[in-house]
N, C-alpha and C. Protein backbone atom coordinates (compact mmCIF):
# COMPACT_ATOMS: atom_id res chain seq x y z
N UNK A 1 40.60 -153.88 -58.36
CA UNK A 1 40.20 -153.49 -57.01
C UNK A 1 38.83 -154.12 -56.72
N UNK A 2 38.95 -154.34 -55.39
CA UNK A 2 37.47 -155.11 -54.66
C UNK A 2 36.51 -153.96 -55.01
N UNK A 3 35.09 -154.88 -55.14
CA UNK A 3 33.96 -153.53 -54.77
C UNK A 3 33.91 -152.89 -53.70
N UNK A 4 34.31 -153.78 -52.29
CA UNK A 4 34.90 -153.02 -50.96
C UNK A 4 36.34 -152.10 -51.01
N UNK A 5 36.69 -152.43 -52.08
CA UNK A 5 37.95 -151.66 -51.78
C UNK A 5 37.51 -149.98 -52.75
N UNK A 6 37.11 -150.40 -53.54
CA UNK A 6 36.38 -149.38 -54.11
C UNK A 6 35.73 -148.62 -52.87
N UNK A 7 34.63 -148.84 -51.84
CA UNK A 7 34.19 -147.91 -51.68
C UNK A 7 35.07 -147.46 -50.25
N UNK A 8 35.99 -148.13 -49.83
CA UNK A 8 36.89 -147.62 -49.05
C UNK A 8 37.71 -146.42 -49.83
N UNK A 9 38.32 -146.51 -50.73
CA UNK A 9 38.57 -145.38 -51.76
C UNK A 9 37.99 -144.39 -51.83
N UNK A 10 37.08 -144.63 -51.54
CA UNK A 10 35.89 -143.38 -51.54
C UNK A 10 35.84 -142.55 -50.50
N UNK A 11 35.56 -143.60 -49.35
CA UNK A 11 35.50 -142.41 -48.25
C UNK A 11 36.95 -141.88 -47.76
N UNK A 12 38.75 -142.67 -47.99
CA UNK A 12 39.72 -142.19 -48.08
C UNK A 12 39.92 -140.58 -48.32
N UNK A 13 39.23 -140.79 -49.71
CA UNK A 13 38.99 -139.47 -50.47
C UNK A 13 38.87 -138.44 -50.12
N UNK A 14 37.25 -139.11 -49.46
CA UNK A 14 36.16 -137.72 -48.80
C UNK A 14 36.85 -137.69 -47.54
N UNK A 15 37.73 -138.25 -46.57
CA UNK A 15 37.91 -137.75 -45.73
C UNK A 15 39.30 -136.83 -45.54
N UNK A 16 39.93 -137.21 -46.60
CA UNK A 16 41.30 -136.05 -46.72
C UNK A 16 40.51 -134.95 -47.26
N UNK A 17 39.17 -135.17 -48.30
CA UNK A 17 38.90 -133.71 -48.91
C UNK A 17 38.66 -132.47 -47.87
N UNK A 18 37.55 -133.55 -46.85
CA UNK A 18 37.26 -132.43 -45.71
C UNK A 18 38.16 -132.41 -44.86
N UNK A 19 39.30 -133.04 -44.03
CA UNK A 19 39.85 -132.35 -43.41
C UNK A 19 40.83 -131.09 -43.73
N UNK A 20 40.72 -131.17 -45.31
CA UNK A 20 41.38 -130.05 -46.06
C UNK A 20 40.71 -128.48 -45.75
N UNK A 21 38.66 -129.09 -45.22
CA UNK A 21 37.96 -127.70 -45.89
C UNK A 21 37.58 -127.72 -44.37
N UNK A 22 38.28 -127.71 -42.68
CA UNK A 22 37.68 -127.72 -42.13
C UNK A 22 36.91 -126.23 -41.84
N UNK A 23 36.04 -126.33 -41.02
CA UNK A 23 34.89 -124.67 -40.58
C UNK A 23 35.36 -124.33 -39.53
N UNK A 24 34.77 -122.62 -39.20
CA UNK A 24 35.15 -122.62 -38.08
C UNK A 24 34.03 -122.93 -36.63
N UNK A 25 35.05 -123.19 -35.70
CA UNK A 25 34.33 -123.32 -34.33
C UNK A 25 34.31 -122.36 -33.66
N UNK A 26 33.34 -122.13 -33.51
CA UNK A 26 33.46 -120.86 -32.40
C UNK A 26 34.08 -119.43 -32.67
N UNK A 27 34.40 -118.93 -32.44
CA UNK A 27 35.91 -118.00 -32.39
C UNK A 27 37.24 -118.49 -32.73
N UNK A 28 37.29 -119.56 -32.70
CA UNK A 28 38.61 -120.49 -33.22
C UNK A 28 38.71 -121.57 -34.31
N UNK A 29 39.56 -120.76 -35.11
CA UNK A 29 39.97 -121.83 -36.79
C UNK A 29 40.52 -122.95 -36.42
N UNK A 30 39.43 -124.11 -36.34
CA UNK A 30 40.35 -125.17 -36.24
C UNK A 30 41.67 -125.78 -36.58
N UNK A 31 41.73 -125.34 -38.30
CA UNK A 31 42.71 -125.96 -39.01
C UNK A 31 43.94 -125.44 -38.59
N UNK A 32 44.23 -124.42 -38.46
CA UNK A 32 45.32 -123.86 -38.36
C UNK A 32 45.29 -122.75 -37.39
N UNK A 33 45.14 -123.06 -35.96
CA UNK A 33 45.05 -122.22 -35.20
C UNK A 33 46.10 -122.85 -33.59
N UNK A 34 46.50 -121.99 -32.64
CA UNK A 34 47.02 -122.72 -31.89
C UNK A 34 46.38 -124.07 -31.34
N UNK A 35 44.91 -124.52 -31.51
CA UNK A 35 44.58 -125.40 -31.50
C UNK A 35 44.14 -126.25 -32.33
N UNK A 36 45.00 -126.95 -32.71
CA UNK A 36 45.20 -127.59 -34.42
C UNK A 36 44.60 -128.54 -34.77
N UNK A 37 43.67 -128.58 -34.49
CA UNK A 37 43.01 -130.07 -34.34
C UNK A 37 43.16 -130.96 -36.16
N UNK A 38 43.64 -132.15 -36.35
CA UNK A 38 43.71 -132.91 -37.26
C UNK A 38 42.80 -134.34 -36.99
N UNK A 39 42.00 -134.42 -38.57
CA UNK A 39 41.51 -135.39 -38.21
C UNK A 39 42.67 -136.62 -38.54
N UNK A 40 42.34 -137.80 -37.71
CA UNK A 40 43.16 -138.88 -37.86
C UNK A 40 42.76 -140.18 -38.00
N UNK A 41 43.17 -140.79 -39.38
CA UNK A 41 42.42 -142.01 -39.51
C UNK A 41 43.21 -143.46 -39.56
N UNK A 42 42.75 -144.16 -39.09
CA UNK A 42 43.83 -145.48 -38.97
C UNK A 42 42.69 -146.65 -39.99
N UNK A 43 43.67 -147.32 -40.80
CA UNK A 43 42.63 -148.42 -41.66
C UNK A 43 43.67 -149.64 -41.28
N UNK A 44 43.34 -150.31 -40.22
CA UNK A 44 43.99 -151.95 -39.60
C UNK A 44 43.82 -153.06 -40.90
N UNK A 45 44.39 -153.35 -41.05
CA UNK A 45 44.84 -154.82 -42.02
C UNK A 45 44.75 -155.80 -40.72
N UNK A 46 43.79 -156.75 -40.73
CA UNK A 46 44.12 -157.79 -40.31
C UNK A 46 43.71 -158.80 -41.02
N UNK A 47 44.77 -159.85 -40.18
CA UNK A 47 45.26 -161.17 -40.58
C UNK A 47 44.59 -162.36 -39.63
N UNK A 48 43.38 -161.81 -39.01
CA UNK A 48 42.87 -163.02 -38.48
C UNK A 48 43.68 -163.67 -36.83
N UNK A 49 44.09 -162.66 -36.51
CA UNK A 49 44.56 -162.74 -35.28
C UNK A 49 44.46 -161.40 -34.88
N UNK A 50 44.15 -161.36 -33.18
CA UNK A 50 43.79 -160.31 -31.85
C UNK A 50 42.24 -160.22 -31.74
N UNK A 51 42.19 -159.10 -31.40
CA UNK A 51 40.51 -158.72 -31.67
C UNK A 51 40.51 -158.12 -32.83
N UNK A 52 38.74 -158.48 -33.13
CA UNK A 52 38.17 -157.81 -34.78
C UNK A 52 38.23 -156.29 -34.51
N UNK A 53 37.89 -155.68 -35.78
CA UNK A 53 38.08 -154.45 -35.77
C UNK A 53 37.38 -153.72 -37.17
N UNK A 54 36.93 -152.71 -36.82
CA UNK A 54 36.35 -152.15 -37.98
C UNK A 54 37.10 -151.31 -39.24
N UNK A 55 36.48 -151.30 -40.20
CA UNK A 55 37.62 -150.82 -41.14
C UNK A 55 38.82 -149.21 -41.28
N UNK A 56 37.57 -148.73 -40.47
CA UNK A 56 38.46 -146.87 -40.09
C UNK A 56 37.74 -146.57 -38.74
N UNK A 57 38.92 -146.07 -37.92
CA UNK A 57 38.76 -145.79 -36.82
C UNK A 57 39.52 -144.09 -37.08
N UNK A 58 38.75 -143.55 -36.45
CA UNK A 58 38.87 -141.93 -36.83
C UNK A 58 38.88 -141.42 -35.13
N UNK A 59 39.79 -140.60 -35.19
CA UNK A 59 40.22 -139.35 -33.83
C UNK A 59 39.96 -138.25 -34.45
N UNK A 60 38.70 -137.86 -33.90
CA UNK A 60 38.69 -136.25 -34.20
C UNK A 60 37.79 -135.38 -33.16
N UNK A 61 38.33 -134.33 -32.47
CA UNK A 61 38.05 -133.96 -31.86
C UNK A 61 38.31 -134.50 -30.60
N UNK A 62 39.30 -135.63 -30.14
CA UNK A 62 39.23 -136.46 -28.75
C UNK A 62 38.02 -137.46 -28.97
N UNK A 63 37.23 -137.76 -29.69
CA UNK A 63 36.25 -138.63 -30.26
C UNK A 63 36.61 -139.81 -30.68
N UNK A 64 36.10 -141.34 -30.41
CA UNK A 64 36.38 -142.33 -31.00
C UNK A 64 35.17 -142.24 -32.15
N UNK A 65 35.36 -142.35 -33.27
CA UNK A 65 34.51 -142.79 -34.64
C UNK A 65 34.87 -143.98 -35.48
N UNK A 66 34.35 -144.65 -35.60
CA UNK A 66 34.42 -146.08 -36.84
C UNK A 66 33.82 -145.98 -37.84
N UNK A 67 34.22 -146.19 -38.64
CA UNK A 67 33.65 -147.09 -39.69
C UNK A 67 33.88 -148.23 -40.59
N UNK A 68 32.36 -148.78 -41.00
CA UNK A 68 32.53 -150.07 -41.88
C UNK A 68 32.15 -149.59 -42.91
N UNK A 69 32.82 -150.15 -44.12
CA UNK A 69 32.66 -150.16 -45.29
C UNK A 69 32.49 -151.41 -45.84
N UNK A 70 30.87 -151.09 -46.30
CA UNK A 70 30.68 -152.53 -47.32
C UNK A 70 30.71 -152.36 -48.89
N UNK A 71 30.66 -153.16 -49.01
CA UNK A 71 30.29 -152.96 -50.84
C UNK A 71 28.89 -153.24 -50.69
N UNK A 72 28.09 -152.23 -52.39
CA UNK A 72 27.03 -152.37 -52.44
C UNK A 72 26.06 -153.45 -52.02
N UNK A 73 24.79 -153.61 -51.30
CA UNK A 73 24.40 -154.83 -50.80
C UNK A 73 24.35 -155.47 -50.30
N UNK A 74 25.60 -154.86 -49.10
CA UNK A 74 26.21 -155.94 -48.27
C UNK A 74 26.01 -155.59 -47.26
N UNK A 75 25.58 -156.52 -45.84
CA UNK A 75 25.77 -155.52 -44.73
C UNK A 75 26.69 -156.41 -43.33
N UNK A 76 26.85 -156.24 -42.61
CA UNK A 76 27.53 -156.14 -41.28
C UNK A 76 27.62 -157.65 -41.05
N UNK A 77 28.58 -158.71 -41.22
CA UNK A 77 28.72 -159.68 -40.26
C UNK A 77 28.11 -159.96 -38.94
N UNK A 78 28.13 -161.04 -38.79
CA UNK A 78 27.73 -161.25 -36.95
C UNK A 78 28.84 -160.44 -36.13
N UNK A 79 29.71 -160.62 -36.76
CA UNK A 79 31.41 -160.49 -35.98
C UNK A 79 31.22 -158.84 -35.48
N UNK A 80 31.18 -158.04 -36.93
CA UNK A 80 31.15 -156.50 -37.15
C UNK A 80 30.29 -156.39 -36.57
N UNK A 81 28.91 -156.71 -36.21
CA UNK A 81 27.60 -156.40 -35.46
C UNK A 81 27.86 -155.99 -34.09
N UNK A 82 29.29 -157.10 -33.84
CA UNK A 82 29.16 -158.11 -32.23
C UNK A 82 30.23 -156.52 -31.73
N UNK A 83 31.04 -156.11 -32.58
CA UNK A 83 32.36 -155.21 -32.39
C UNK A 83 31.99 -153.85 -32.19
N UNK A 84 30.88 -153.60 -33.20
CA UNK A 84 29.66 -151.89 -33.43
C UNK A 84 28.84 -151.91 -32.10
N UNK A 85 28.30 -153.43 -31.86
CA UNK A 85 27.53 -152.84 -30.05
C UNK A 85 28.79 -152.72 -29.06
N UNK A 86 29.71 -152.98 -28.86
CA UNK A 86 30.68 -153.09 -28.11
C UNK A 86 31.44 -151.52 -28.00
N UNK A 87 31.78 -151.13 -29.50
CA UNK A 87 32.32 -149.80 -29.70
C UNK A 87 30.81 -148.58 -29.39
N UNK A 88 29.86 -149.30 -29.67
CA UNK A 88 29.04 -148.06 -29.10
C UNK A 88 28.40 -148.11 -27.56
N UNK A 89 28.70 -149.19 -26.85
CA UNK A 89 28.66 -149.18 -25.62
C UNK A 89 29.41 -148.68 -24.53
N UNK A 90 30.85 -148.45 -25.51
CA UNK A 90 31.73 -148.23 -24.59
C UNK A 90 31.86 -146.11 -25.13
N UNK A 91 30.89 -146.10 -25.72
CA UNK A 91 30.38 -144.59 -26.12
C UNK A 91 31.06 -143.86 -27.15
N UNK A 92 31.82 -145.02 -28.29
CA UNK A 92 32.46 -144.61 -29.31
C UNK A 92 30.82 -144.51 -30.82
N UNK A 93 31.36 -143.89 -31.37
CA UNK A 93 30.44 -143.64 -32.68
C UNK A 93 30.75 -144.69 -33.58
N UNK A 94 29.38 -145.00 -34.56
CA UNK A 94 29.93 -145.98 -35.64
C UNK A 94 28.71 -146.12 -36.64
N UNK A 95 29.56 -145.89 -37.44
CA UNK A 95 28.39 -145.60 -38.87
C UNK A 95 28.98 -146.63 -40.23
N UNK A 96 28.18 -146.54 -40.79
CA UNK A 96 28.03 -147.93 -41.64
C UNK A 96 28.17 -146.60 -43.46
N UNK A 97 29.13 -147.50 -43.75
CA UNK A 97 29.76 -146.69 -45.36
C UNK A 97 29.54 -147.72 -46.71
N UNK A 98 28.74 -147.12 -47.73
CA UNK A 98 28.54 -148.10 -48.63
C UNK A 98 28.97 -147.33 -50.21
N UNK A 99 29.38 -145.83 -49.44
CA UNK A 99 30.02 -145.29 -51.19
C UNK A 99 29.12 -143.90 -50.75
N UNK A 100 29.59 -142.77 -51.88
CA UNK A 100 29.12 -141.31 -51.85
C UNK A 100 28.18 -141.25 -51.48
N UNK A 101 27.35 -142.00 -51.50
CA UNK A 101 25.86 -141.98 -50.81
C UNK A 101 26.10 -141.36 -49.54
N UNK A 102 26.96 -141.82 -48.74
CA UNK A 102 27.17 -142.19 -47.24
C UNK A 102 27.88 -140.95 -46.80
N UNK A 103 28.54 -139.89 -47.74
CA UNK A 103 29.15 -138.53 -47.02
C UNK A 103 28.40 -137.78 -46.44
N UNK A 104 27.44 -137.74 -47.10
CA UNK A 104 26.69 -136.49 -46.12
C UNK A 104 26.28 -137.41 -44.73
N UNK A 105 26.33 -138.41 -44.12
CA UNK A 105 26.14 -139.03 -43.17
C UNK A 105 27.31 -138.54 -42.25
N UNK A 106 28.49 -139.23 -43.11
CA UNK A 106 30.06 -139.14 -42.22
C UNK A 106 30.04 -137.26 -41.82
N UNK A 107 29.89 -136.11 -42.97
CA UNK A 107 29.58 -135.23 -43.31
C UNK A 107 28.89 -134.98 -41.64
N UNK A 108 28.11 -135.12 -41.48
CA UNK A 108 26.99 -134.66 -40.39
C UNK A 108 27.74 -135.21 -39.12
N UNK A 109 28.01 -136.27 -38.70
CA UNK A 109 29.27 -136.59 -37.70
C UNK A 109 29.79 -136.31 -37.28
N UNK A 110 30.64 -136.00 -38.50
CA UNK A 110 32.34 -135.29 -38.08
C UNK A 110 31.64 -133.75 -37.49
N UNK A 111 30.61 -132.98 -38.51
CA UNK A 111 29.91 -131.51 -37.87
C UNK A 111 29.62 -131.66 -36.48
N UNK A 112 28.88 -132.52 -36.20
CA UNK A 112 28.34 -132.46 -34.75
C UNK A 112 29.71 -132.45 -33.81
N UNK A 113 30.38 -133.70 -33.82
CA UNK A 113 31.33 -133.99 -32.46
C UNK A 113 32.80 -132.37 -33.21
N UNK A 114 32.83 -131.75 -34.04
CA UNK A 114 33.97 -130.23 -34.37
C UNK A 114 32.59 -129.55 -33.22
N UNK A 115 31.50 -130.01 -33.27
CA UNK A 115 30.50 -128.04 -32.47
C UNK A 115 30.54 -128.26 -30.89
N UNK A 116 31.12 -129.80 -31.24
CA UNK A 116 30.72 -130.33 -29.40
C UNK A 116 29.70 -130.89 -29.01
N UNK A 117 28.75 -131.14 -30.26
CA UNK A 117 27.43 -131.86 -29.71
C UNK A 117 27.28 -133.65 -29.87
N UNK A 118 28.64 -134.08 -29.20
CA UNK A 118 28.49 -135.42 -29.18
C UNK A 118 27.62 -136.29 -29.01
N UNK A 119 26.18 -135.67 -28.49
CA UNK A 119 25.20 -136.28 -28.36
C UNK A 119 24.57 -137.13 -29.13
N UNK A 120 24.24 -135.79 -29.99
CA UNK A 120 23.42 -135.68 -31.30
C UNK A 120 24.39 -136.79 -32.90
N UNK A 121 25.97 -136.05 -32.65
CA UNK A 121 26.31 -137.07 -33.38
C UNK A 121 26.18 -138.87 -33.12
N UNK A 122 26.25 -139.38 -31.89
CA UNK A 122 26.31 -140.81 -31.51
C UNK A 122 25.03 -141.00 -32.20
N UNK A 123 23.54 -139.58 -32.04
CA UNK A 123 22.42 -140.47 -32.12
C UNK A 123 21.69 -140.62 -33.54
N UNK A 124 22.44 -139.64 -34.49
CA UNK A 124 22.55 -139.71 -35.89
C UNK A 124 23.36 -140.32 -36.46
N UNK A 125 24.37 -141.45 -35.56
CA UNK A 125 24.79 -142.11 -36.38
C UNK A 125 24.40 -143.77 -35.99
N UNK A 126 23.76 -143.70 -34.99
CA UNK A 126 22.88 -144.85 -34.54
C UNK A 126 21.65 -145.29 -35.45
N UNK A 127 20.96 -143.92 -35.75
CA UNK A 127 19.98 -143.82 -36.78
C UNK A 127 20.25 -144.46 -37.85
N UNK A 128 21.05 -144.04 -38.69
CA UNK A 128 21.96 -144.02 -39.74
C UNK A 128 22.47 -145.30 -40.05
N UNK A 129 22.79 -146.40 -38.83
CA UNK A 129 22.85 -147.52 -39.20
C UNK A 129 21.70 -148.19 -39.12
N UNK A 130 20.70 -147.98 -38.49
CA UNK A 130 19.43 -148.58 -38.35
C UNK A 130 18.32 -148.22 -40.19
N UNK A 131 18.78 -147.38 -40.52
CA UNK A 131 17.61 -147.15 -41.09
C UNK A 131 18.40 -147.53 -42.83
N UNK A 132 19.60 -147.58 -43.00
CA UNK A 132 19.92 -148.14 -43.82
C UNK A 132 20.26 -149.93 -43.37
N UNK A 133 20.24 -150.21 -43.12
CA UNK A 133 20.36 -151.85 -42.82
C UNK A 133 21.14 -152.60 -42.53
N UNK A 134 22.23 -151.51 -41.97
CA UNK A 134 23.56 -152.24 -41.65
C UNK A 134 23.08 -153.33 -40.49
N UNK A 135 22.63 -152.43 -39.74
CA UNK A 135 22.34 -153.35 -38.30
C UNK A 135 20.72 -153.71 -38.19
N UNK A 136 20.18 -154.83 -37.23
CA UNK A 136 18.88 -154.80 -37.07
C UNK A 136 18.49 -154.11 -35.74
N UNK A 137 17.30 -153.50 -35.61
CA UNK A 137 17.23 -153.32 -34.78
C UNK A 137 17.16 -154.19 -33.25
């Protein structure tokens, strides 16, 4: 296995673990309540044809979320750079994954946009790529 594929493995992991342990909202159990909310993750294989795309694109909550996963050391293409201002312009989230380090990041995310404070998640995860080095400012 790649060192990228490795840490895609990782967050695979962590993200079936937690949608296993979701909390509650409000007055209402997410997981299993008439409003069932599931998180949903799509990982695109491409082959170098359509538009680029980031490695997990996550639905949760009615929320667009991405993520890239690099391997240790590595950070964001021109391409992935060009795709992360685009997906966060158009007011989707996108955070940058480099291995367990990076859960309590995704961790804090996924919390904000389950309480409704989409705000706060877009702007902790804007942070989040800035201050680890995915992106420049």
């Amino acid at each position: 296995m790649t060192p990228e594929g490795k840490v895609k493995k990782n967050l695979k992991d962590f993200l079936k673990e937690y949608a296993k342990n979701v909390h509650f909202i409000g007055d209402v159990y997410a997981r299993w309540s008439k409003r069932q909310w599931r998180l949903y993750s799509h990982w695109p294989v491409l082959n170098g044809m359509g538009a680029p795309e980031l490695d997990c694109n996550i639905t949760w909550y009615s929320r667009a979320i991405s993520i890239e996963c690099k391997a240790p050391g590595k950070d964001f293409s021109a391409r992935q750079t060009l795709t992360t201002e685009d997906k966060m312009s158009a007011g989707g989230i996108v955070l940058g994954y480099r291995g367990a380090q990076d859960n309590t990041a995704v961790q804090e995310v996924l919390n904000y946009v389950a309480d409704g404070d989409y705000n706060s998640a877009r702007i902790y995860a804007e942070k989040q790529l800035l201050s680890e080095g995915f992106v420049d400012a």
